[in-house]
Every structure is written in C-alpha cells, then in structure tokens.
N, C-alpha and C. Protein backbone atom coordinates (compact mmCIF):
# COMPACT_ATOMS: atom_id res chain seq x y z
N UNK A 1 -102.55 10.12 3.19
CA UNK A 1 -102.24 11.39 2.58
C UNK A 1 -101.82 12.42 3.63
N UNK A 2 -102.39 12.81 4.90
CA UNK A 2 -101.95 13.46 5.77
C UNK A 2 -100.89 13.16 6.16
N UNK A 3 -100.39 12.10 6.58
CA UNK A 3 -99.01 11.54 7.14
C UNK A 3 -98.16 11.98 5.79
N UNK A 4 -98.14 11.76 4.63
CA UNK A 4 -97.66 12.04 3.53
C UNK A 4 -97.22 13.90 3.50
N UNK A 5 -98.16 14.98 3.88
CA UNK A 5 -98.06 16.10 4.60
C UNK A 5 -97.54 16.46 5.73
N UNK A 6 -97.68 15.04 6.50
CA UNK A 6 -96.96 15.92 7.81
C UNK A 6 -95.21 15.95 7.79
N UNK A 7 -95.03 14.82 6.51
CA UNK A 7 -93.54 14.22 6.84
C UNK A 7 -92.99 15.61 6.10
N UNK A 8 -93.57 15.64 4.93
CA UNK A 8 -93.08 16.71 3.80
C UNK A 8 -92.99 18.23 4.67
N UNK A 9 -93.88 18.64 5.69
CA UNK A 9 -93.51 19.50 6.05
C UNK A 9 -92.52 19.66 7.39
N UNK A 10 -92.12 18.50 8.23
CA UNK A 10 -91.24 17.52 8.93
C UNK A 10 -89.82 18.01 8.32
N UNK A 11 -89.67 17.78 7.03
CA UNK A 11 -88.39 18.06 6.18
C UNK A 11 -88.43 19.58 6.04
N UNK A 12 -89.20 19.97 4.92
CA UNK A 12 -88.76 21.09 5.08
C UNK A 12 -88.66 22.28 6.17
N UNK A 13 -89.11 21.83 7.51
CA UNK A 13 -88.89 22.65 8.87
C UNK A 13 -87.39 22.23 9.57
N UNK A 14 -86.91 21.37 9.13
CA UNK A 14 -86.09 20.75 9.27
C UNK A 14 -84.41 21.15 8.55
N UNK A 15 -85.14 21.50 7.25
CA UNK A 15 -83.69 22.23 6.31
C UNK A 15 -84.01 23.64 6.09
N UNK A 16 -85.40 24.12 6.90
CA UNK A 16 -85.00 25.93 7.05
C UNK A 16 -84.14 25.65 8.36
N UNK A 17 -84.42 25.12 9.51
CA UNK A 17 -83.96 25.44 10.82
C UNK A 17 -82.22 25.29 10.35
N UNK A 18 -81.63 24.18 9.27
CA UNK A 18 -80.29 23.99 8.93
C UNK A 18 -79.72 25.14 8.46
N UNK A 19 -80.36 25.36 7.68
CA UNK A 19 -79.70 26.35 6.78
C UNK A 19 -79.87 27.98 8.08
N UNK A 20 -80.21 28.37 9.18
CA UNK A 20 -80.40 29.23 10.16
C UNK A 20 -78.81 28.98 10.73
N UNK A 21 -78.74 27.41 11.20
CA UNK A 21 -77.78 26.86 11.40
C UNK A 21 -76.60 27.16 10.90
N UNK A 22 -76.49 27.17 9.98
CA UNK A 22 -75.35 27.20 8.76
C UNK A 22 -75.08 29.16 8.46
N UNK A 23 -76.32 29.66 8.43
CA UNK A 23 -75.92 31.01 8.39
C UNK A 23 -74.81 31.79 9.69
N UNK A 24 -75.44 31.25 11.13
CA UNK A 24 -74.92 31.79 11.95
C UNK A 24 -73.28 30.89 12.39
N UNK A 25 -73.00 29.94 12.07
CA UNK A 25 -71.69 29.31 12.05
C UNK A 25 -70.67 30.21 11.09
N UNK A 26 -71.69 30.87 10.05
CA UNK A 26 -70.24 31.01 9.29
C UNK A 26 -70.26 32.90 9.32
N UNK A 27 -70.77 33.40 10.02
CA UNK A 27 -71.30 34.96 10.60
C UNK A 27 -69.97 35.52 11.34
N UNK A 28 -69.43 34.73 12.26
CA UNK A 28 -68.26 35.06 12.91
C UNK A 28 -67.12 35.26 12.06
N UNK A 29 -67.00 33.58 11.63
CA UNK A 29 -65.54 33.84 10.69
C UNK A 29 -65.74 34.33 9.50
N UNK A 30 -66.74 34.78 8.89
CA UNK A 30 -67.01 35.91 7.64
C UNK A 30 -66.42 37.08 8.32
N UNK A 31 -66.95 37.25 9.55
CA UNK A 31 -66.43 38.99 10.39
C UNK A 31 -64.96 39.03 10.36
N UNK A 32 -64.60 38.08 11.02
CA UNK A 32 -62.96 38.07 11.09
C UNK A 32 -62.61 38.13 9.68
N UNK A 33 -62.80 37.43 8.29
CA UNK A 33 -62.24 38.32 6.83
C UNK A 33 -62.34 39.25 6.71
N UNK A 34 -63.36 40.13 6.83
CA UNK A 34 -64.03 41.09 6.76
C UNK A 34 -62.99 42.25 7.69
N UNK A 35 -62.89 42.20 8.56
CA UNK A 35 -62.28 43.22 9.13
C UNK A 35 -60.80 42.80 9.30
N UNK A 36 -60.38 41.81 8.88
CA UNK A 36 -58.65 41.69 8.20
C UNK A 36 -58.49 42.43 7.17
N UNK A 37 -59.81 41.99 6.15
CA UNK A 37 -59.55 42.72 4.78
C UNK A 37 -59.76 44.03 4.82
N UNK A 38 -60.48 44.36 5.44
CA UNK A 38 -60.23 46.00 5.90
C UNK A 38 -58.92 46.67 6.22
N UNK A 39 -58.59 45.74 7.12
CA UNK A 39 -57.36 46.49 7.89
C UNK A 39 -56.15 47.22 6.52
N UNK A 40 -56.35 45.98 5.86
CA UNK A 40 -55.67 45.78 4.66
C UNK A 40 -56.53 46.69 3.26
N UNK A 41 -57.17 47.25 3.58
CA UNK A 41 -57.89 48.22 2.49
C UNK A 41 -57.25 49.35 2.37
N UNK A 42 -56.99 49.90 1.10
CA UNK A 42 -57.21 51.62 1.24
C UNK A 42 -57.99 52.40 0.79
N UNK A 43 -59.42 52.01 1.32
CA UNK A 43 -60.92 52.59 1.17
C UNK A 43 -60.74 53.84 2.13
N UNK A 44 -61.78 55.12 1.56
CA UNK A 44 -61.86 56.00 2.18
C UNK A 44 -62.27 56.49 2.98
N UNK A 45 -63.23 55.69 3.65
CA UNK A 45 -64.33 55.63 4.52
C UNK A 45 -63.90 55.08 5.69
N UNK A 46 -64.62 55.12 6.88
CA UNK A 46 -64.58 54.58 8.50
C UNK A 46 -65.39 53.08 8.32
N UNK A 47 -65.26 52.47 9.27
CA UNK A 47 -65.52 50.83 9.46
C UNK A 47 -67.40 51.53 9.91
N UNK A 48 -67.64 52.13 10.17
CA UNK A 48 -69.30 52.46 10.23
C UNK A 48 -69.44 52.53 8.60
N UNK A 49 -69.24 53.07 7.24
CA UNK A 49 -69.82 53.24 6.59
C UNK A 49 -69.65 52.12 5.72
N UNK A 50 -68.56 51.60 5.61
CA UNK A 50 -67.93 49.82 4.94
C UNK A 50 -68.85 49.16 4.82
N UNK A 51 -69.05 48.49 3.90
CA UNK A 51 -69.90 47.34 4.13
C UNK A 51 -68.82 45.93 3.35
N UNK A 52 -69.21 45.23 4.25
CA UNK A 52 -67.98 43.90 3.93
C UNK A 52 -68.48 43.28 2.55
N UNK A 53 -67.46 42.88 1.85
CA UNK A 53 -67.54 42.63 0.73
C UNK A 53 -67.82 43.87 -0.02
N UNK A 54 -67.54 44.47 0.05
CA UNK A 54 -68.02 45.65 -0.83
C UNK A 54 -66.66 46.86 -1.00
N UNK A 55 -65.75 46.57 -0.44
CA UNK A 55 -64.40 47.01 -0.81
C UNK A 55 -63.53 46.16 -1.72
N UNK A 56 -62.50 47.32 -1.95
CA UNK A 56 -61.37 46.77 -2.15
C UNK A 56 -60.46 46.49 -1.58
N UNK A 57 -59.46 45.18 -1.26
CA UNK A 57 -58.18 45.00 -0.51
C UNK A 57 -57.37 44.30 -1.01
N UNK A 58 -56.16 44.41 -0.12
CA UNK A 58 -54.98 43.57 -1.15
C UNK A 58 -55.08 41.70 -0.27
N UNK A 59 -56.55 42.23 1.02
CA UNK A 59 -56.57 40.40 1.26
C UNK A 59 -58.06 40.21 0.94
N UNK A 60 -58.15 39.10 0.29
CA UNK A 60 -59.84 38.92 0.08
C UNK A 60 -60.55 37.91 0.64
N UNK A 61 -61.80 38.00 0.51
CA UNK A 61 -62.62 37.42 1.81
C UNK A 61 -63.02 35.93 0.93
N UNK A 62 -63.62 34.89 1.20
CA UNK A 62 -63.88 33.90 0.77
C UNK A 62 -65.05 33.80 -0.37
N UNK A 63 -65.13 33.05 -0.57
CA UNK A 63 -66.76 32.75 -1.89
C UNK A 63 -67.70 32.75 -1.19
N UNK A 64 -67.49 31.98 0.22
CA UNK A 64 -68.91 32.11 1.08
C UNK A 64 -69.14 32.71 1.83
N UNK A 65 -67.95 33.33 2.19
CA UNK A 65 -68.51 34.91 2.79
C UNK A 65 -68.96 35.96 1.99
N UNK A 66 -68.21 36.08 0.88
CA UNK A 66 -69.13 36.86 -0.12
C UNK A 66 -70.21 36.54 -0.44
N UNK A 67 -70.25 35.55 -0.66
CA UNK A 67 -72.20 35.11 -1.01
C UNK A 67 -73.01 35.20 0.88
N UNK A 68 -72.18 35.19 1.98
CA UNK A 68 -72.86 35.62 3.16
C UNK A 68 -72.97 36.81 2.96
N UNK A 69 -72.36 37.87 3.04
CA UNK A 69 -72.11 39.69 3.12
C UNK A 69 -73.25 39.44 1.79
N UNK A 70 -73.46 38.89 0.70
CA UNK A 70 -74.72 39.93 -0.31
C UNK A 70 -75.95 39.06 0.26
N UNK A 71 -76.30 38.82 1.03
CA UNK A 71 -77.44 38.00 1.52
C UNK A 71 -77.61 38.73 2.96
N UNK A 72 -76.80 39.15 3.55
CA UNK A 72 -77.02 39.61 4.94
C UNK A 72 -75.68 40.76 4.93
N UNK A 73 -76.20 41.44 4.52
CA UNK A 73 -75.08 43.01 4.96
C UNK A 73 -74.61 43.72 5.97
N UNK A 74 -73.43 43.58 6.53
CA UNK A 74 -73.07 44.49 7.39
C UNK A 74 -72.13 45.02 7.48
N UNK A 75 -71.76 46.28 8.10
CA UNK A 75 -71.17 46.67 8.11
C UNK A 75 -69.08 46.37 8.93
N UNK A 76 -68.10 46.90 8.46
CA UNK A 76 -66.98 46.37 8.90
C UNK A 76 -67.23 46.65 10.76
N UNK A 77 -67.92 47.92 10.96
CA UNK A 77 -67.96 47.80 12.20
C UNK A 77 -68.67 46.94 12.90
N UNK A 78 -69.64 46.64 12.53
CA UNK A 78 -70.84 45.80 12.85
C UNK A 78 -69.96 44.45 13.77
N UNK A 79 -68.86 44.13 12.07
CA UNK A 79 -68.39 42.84 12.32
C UNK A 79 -67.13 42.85 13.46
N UNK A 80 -66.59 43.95 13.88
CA UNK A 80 -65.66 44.21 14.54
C UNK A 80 -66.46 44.25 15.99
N UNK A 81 -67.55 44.30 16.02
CA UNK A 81 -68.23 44.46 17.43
C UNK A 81 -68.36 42.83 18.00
N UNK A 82 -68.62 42.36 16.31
CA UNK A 82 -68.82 40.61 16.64
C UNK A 82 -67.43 40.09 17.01
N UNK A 83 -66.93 40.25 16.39
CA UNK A 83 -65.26 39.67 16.74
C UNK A 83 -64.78 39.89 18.13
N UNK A 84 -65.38 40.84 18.76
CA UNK A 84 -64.75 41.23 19.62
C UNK A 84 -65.29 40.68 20.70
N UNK A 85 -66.58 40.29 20.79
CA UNK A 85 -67.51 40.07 21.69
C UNK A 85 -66.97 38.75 22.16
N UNK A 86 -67.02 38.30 23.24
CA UNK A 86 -66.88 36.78 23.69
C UNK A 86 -67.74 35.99 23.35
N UNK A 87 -69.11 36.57 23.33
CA UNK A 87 -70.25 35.73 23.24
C UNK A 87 -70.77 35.81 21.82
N UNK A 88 -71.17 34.31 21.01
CA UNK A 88 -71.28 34.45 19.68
C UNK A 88 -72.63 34.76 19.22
N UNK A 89 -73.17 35.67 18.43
CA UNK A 89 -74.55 36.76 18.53
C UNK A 89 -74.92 35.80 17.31
C-alpha cells in the first residue's frame, strides 16, 4: 500500500513539474502575439496599462495564449520587457 502511495504521488509531482514546464515554453511566444497585436491595436491606453488578451486588434493572439493571458496576466509592457530580454525569464 505505501509503494502504491509513493508511485501515485511520483506521478502527480511529475505532471505539476510538466505542466510548470509547458507554462513557461509558451510565456515568450504568447509575448511576442501579444505585443504584435498591440502594435496593431487602436486601444487607448499605453503598453503599462494593456493587459494581453484583453484588447482589441486587427491581429489576434492564439487559443493558447488566450487561455495563457486569463490564467497568468500581464501586461503588453510586461511582455515587451520579455521579448526583449535575451535571457528567457
């Protein structure tokens, strides 16, 4: 029964650490839609007050970046700091 516990929690430490995985792979190239689709907005606001996915533009961002941006919010600047950076945060 313990071995039966250790495996079960084996897995699921295993598909949180994936899915951590999977969030930060797709963080970058969500930023890069995100601040294309901006560029391409005519929202009234500055890239500090934006929040991605949350405009309107004439380019739109993906299904899974939208389901990234309502799970983890940030802002267009935020993502423009990431894009820009060499090093991936």
């Amino acid at each position: 029964m313990a071995k039966l516990v250790m495996i079960a929690m084996l897995i699921l430490v295993g598909l949180f650490m994936s899915g951590c995985t999977s969030a930060k792979n797709v963080k970058k190239p969500c930023c890069i839609q995100c601040v294309e689709a901006f560029s391409q907005s005519p929202v009234g606001v500055g890239p500090s007050a934006a929040m991605c996915g949350g405009f309107t533009s004439t380019v739109s961002i993906g299904e899974e970046c939208d389901a990234y941006f309502q799970t983890s919010p940030m802002t267009v600047q935020q993502c423009q700091k990431l894009t820009n950076s060499p090093k991936d945060i």
